[in-house]
Protein backbone atom coordinates (compact mmCIF):
# COMPACT_ATOMS: atom_id res chain seq x y z
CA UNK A 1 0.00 0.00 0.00
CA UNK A 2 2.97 2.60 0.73
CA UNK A 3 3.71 5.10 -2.23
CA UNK A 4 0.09 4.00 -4.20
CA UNK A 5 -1.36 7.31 -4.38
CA UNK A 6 -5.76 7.41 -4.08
CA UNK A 7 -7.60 8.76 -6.24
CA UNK A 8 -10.52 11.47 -5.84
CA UNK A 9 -13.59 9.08 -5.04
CA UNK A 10 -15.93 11.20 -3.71
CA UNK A 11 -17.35 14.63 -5.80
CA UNK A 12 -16.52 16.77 -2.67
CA UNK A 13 -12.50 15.28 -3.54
CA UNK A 14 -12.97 15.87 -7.11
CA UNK A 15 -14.25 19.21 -6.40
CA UNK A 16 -11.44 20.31 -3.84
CA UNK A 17 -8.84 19.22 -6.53
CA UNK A 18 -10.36 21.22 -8.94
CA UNK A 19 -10.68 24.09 -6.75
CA UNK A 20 -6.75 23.22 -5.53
CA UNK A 21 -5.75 23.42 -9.54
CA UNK A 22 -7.63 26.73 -9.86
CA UNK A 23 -6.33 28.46 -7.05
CA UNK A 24 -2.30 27.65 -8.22
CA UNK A 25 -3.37 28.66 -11.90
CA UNK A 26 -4.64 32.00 -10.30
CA UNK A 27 -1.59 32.21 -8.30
CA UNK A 28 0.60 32.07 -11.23
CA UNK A 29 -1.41 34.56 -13.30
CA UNK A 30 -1.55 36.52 -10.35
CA UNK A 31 3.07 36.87 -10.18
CA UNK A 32 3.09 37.49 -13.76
CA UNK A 33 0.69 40.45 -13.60
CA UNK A 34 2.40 41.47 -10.48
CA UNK A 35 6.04 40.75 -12.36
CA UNK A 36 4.86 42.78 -15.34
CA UNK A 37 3.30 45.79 -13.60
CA UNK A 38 6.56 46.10 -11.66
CA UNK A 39 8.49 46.51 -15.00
CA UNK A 40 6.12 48.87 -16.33
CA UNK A 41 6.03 51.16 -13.39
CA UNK A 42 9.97 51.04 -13.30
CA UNK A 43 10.07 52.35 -16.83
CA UNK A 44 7.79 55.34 -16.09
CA UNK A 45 9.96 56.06 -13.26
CA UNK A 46 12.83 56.66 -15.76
CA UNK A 47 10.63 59.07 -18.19
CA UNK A 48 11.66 62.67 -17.76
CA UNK A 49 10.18 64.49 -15.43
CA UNK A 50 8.23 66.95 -17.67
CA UNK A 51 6.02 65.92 -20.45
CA UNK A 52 7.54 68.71 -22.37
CA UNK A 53 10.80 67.90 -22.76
CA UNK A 54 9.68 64.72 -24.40
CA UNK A 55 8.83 66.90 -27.65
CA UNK A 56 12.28 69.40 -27.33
């Protein structure tokens, strides 16, 4: 019996795995969009200071 692994028999297991592989595809959405808002707000931080001196 060691190291068999059981299988979701019941729909309240097959539910909480779904809900389980849900919640760590959210997750990891979740970093990305965190990842790539922290990239975009670095570059503004690096635009000039004045809007104007963009068109100089």
């Amino acid at each position: 019996m060691t190291g068999q692994v059981q299988l979701a028999v019941t729909p309240r297991d097959r539910f909480f795995e779904a809900a389980q592989k849900e919640m760590i595809d959210f997750e990891r959405k979740e970093r990305e969009f965190r990842k790539k808002a922290k990239q975009e707000r670095a570059a503004e931080l690096r635009l000039p200071l004045h809007k104007s001196e963009l068109h100089s």
